[in-house]
N, C-alpha and C. Protein backbone atom coordinates (compact mmCIF):
# COMPACT_ATOMS: atom_id res chain seq x y z
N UNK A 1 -0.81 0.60 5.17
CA UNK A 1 -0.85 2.02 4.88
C UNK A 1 -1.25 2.83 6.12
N UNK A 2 -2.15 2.29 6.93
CA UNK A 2 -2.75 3.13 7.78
C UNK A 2 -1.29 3.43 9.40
N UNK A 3 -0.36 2.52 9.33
CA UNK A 3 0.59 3.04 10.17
C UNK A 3 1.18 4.35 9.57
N UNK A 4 1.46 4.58 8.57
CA UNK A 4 2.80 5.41 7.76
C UNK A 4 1.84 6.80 7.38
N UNK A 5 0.42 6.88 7.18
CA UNK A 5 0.26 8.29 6.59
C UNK A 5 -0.54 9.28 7.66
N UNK A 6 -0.27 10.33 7.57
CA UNK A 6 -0.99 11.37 8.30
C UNK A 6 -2.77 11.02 7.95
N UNK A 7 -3.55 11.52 9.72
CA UNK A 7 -4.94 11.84 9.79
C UNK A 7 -5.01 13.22 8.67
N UNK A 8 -6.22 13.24 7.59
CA UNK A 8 -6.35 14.37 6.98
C UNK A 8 -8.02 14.34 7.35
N UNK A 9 -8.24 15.61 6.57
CA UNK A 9 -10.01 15.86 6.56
C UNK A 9 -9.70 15.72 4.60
N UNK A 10 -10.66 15.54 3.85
CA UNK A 10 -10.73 15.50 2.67
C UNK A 10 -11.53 16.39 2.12
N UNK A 11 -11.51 16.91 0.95
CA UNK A 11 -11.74 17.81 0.34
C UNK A 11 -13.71 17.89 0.24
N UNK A 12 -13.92 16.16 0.00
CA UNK A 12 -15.39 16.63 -0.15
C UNK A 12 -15.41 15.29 1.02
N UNK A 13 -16.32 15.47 1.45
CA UNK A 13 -16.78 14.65 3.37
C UNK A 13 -17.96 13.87 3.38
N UNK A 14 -19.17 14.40 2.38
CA UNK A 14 -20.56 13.72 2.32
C UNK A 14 -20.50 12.34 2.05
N UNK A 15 -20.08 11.95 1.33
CA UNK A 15 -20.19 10.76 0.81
C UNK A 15 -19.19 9.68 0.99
N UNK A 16 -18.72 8.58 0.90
CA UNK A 16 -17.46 7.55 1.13
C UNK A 16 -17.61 6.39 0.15
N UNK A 17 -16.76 6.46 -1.04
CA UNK A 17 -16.49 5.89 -2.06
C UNK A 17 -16.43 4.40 -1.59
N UNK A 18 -16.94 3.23 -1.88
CA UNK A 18 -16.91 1.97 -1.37
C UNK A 18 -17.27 0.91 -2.19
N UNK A 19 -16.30 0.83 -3.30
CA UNK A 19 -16.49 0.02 -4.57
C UNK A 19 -15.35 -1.30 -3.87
N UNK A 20 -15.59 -2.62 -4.46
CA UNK A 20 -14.62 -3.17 -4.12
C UNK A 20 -14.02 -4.16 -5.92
N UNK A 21 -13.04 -3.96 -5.62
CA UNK A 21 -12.28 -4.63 -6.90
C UNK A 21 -12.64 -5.82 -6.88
N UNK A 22 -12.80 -6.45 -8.36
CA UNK A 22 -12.64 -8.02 -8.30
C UNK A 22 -11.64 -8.66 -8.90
N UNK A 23 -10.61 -8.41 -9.49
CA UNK A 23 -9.76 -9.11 -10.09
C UNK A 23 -8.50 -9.12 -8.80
N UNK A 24 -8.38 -7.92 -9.27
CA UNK A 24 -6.97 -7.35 -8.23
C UNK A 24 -7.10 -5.98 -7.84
N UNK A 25 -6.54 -5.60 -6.76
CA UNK A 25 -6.05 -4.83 -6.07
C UNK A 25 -4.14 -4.58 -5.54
N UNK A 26 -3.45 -3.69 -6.49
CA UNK A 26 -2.41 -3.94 -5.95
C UNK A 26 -2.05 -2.39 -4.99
N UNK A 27 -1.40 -2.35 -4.30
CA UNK A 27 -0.94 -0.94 -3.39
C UNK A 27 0.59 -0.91 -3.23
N UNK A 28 1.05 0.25 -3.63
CA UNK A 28 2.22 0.18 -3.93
C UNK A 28 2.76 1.50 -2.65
N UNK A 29 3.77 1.50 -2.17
CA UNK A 29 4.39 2.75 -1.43
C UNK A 29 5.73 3.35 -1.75
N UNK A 30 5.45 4.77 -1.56
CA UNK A 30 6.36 5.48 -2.02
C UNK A 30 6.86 6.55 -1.25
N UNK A 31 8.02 7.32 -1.27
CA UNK A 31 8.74 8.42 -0.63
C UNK A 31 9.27 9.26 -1.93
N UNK A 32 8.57 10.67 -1.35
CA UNK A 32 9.43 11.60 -2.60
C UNK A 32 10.71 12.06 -2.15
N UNK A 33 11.73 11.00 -2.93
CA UNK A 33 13.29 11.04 -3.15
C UNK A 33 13.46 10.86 -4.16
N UNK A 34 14.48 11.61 -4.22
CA UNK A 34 15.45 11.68 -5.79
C UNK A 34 16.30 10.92 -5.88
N UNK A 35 16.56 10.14 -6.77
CA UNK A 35 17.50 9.11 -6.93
C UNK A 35 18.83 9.56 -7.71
N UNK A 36 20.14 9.73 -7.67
CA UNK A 36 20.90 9.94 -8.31
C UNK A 36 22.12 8.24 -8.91
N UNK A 37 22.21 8.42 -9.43
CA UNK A 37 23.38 6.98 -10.51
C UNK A 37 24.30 7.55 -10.59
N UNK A 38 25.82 7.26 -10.67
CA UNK A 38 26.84 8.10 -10.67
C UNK A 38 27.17 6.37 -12.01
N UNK A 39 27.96 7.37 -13.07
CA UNK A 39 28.98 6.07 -13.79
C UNK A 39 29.73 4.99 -12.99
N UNK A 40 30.16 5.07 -11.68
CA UNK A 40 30.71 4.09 -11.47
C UNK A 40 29.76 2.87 -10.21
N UNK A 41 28.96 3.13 -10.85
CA UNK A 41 27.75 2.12 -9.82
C UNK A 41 27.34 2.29 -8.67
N UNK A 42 27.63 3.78 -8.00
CA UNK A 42 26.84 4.16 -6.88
C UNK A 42 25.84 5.00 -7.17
N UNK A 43 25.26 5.05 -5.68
CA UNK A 43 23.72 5.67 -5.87
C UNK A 43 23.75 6.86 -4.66
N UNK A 44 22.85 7.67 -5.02
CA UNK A 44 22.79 8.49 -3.84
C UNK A 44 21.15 9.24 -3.71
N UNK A 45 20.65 9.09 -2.66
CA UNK A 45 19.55 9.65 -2.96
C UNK A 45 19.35 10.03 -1.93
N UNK A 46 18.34 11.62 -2.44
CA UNK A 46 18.00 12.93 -1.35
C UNK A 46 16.94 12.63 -1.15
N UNK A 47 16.03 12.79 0.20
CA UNK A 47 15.03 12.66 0.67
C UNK A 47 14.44 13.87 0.45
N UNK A 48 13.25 14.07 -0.30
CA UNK A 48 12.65 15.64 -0.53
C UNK A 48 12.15 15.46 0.49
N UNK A 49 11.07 14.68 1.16
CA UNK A 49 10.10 14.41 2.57
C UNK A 49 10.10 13.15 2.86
N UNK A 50 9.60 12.89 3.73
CA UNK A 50 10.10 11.87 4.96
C UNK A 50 8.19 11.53 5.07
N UNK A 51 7.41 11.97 4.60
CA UNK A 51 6.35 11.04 4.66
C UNK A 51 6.04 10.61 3.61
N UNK A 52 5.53 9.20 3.65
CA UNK A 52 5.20 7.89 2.84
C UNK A 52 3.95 8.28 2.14
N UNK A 53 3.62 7.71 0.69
CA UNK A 53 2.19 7.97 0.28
C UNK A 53 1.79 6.63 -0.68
N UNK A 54 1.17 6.06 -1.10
CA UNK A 54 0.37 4.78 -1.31
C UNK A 54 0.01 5.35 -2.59
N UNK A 55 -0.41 4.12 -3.87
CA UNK A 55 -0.58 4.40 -4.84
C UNK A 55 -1.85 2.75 -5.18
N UNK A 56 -3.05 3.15 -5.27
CA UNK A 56 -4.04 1.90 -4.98
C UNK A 56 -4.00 1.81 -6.58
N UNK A 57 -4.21 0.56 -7.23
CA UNK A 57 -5.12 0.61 -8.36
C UNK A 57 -5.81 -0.70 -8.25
N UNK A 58 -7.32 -0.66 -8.34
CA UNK A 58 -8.45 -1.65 -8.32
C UNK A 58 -8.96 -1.54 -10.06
N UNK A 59 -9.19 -3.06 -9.90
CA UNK A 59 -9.50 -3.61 -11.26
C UNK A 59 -10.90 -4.60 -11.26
N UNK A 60 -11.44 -4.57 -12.31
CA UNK A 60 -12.80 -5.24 -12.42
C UNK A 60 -12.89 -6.02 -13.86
N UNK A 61 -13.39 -7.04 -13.72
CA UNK A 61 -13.71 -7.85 -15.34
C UNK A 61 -14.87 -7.27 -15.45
N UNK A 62 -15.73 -6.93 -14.84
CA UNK A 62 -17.09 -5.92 -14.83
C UNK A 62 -17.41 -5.68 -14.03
N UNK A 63 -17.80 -4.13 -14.16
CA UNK A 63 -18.13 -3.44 -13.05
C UNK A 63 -19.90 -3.28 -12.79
N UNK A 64 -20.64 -3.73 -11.99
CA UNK A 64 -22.20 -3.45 -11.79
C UNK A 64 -22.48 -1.85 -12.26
N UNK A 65 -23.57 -1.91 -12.77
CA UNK A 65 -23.97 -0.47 -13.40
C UNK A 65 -23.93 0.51 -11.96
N UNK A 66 -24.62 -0.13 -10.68
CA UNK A 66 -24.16 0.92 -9.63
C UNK A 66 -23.43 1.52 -9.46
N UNK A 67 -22.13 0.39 -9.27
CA UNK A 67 -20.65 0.86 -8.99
C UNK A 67 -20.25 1.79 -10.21
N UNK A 68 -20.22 1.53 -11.17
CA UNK A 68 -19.76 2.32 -12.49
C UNK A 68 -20.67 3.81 -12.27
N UNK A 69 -21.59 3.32 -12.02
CA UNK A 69 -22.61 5.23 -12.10
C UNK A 69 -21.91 5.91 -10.86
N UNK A 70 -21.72 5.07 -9.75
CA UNK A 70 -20.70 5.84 -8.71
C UNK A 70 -19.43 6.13 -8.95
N UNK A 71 -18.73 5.73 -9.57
CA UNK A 71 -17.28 5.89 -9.95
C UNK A 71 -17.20 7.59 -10.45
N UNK A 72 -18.15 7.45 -11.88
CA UNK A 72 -18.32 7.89 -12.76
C UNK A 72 -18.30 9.73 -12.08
N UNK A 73 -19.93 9.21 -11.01
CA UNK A 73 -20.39 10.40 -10.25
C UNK A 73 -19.19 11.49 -9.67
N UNK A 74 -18.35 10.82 -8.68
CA UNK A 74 -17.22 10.67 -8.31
C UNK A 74 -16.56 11.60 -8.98
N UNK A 75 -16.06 11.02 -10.33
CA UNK A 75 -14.74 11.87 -11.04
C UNK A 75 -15.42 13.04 -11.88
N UNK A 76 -16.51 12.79 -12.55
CA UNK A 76 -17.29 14.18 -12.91
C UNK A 76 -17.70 15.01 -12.25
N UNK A 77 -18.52 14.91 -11.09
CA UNK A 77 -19.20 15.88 -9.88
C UNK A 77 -18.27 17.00 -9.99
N UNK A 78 -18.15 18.04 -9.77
CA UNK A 78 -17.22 19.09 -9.38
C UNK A 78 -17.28 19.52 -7.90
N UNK A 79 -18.12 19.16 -7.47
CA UNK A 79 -18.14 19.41 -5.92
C UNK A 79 -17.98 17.86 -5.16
N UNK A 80 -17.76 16.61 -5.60
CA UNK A 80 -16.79 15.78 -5.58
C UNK A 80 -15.60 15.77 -5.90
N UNK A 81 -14.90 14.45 -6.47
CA UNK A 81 -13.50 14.66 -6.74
C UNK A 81 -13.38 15.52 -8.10
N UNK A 82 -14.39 15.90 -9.07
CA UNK A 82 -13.71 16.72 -9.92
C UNK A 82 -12.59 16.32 -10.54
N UNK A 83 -12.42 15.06 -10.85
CA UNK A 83 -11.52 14.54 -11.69
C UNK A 83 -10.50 13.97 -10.64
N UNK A 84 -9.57 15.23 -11.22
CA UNK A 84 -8.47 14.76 -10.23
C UNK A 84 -7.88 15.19 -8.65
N UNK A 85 -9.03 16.59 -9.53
CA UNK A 85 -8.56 17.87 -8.22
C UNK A 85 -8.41 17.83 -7.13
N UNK A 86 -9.68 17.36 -6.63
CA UNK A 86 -10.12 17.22 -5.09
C UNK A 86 -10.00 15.77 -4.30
N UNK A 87 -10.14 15.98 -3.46
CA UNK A 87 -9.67 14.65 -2.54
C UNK A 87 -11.56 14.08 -2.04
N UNK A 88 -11.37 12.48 -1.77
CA UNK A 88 -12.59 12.28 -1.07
C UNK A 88 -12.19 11.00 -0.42
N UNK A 89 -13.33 10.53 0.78
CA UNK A 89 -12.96 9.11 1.30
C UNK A 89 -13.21 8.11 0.24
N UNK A 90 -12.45 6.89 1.10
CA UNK A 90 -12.56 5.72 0.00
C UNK A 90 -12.27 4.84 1.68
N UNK A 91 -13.34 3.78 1.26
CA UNK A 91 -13.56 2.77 2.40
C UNK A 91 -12.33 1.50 1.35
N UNK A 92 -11.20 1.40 1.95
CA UNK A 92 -10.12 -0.13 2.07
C UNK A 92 -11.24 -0.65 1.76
N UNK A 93 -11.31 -2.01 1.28
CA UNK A 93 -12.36 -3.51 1.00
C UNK A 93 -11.71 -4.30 2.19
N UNK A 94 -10.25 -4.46 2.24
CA UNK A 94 -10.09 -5.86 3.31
C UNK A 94 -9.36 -4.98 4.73
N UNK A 95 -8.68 -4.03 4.84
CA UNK A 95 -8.35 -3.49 6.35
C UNK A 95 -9.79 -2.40 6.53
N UNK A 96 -10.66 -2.03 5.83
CA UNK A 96 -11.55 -1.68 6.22
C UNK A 96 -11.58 -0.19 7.00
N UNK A 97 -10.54 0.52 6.91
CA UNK A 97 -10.21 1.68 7.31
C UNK A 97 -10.62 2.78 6.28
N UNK A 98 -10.60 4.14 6.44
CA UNK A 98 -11.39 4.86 5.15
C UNK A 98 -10.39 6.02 5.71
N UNK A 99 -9.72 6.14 3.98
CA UNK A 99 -8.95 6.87 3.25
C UNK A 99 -9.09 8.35 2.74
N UNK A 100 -8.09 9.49 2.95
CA UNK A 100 -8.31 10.11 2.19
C UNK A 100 -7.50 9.80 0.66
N UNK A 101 -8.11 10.07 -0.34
CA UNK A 101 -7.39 9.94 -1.79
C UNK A 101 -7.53 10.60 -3.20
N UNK A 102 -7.30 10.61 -4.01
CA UNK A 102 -8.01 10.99 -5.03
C UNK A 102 -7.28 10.67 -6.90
N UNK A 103 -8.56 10.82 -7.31
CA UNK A 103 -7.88 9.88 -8.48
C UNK A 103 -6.71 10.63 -9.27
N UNK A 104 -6.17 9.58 -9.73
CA UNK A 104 -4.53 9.39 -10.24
C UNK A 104 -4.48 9.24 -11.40
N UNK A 105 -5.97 9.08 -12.59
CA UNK A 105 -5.85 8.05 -13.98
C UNK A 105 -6.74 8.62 -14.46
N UNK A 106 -6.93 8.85 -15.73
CA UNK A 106 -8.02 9.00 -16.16
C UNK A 106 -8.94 8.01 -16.07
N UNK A 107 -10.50 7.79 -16.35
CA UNK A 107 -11.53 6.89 -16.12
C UNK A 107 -11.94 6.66 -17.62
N UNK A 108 -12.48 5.49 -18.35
CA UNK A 108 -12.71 5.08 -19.40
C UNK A 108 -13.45 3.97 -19.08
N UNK A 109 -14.60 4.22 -19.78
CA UNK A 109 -15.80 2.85 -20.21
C UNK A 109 -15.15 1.68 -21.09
N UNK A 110 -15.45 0.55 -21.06
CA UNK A 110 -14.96 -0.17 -22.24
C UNK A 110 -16.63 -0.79 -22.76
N UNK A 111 -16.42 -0.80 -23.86
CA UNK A 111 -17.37 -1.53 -24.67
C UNK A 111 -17.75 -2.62 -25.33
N UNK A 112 -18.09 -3.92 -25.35
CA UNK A 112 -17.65 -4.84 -25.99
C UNK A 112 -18.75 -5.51 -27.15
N UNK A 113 -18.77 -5.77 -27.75
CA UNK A 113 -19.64 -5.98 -29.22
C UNK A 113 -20.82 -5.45 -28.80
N UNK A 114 -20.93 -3.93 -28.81
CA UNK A 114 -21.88 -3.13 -28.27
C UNK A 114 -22.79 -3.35 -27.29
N UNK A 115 -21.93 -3.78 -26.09
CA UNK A 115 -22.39 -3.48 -24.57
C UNK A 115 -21.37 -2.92 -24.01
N UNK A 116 -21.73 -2.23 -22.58
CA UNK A 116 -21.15 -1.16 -21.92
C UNK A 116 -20.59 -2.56 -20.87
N UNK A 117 -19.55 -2.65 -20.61
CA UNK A 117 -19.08 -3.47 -19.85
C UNK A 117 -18.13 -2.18 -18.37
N UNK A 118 -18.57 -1.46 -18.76
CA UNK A 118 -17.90 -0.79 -17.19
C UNK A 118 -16.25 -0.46 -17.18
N UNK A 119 -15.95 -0.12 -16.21
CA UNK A 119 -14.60 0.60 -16.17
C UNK A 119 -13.65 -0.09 -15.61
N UNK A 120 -12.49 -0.87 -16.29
CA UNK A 120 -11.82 -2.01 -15.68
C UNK A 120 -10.87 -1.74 -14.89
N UNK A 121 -10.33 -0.38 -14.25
CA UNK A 121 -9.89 0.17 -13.77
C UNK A 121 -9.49 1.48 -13.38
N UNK A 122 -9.04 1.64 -11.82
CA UNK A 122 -8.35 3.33 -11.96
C UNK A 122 -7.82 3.29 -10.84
N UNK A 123 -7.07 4.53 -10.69
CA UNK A 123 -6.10 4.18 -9.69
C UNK A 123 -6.27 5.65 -8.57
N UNK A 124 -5.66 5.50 -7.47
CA UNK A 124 -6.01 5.95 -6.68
C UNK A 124 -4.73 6.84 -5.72
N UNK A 125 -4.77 7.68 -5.40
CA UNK A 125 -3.58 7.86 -4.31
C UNK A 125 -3.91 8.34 -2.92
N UNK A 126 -3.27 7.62 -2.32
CA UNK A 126 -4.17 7.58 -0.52
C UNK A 126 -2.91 8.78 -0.19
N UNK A 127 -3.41 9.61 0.46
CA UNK A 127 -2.87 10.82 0.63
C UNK A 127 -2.82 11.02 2.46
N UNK A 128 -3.55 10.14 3.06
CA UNK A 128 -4.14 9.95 4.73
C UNK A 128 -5.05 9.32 5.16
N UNK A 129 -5.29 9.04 6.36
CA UNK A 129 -6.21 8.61 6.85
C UNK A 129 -7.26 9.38 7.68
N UNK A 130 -8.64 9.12 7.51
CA UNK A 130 -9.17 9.98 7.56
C UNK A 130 -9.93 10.40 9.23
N UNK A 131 -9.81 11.48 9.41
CA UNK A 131 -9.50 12.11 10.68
C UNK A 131 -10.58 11.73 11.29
């Protein structure tokens, strides 16, 4: 990721999100183009922009009450990410580079025969790297 996206500054700067997944981590890349299908099996597609953007989602069989109270902090704060609104860093776990991004998913606790087992996932969109 870190060849393909623009240096940004992020919306909120204090802090740097640094949870690391334990199950999986997958990162997916994307270009906003339009894809067109014609009936006879061709394709044609318009390039809206020409820069690349990343789509993270990290997963946990349980998340430590830390990490979960940080997540949490994170998407509620309003002078953090504010849900979805705002952008903040996020420290990579294995290239170790720090991201601008911001969340993509809603966030949900799971519960299991009445314990709080933490948030088994959410997803992320890396928008740059951070300046």
């Amino acid at each position: 990721m870190f060849n393909y996206l623009p240096t940004k500054i992020a919306d909120y700067t204090a802090t740097t999100l640094t949870v690391t997944p334990q199950q999986t981590m997958t990162e997916s890349g994307e270009r906003r183009q339009i894809v067109h299908e014609f009936d006879d099996g061709s394709v044609d597609v318009v390039g809206v922009s020409d820069q690349s953007y990343f789509t993270v989602t990290l997963q946990w069989t349980y998340l430590p009450d830390a990490d979960c109270s940080t997540i949490l902090d994170f998407w509620h704060d309003t002078m953090k990410a504010n849900g979805r609104k705002r952008t903040f860093y996020w420290q990579h776990p294995t290239d170790t580079k720090t991201y601008v991004v911001r969340f993509m998913s809603p966030l949900s606790k799971t519960y299991t025969q009445g314990m709080l087992q933490g948030i088994n996932s959410c997803t992320l969109r890396v928008e740059g790297v951070k300046a």
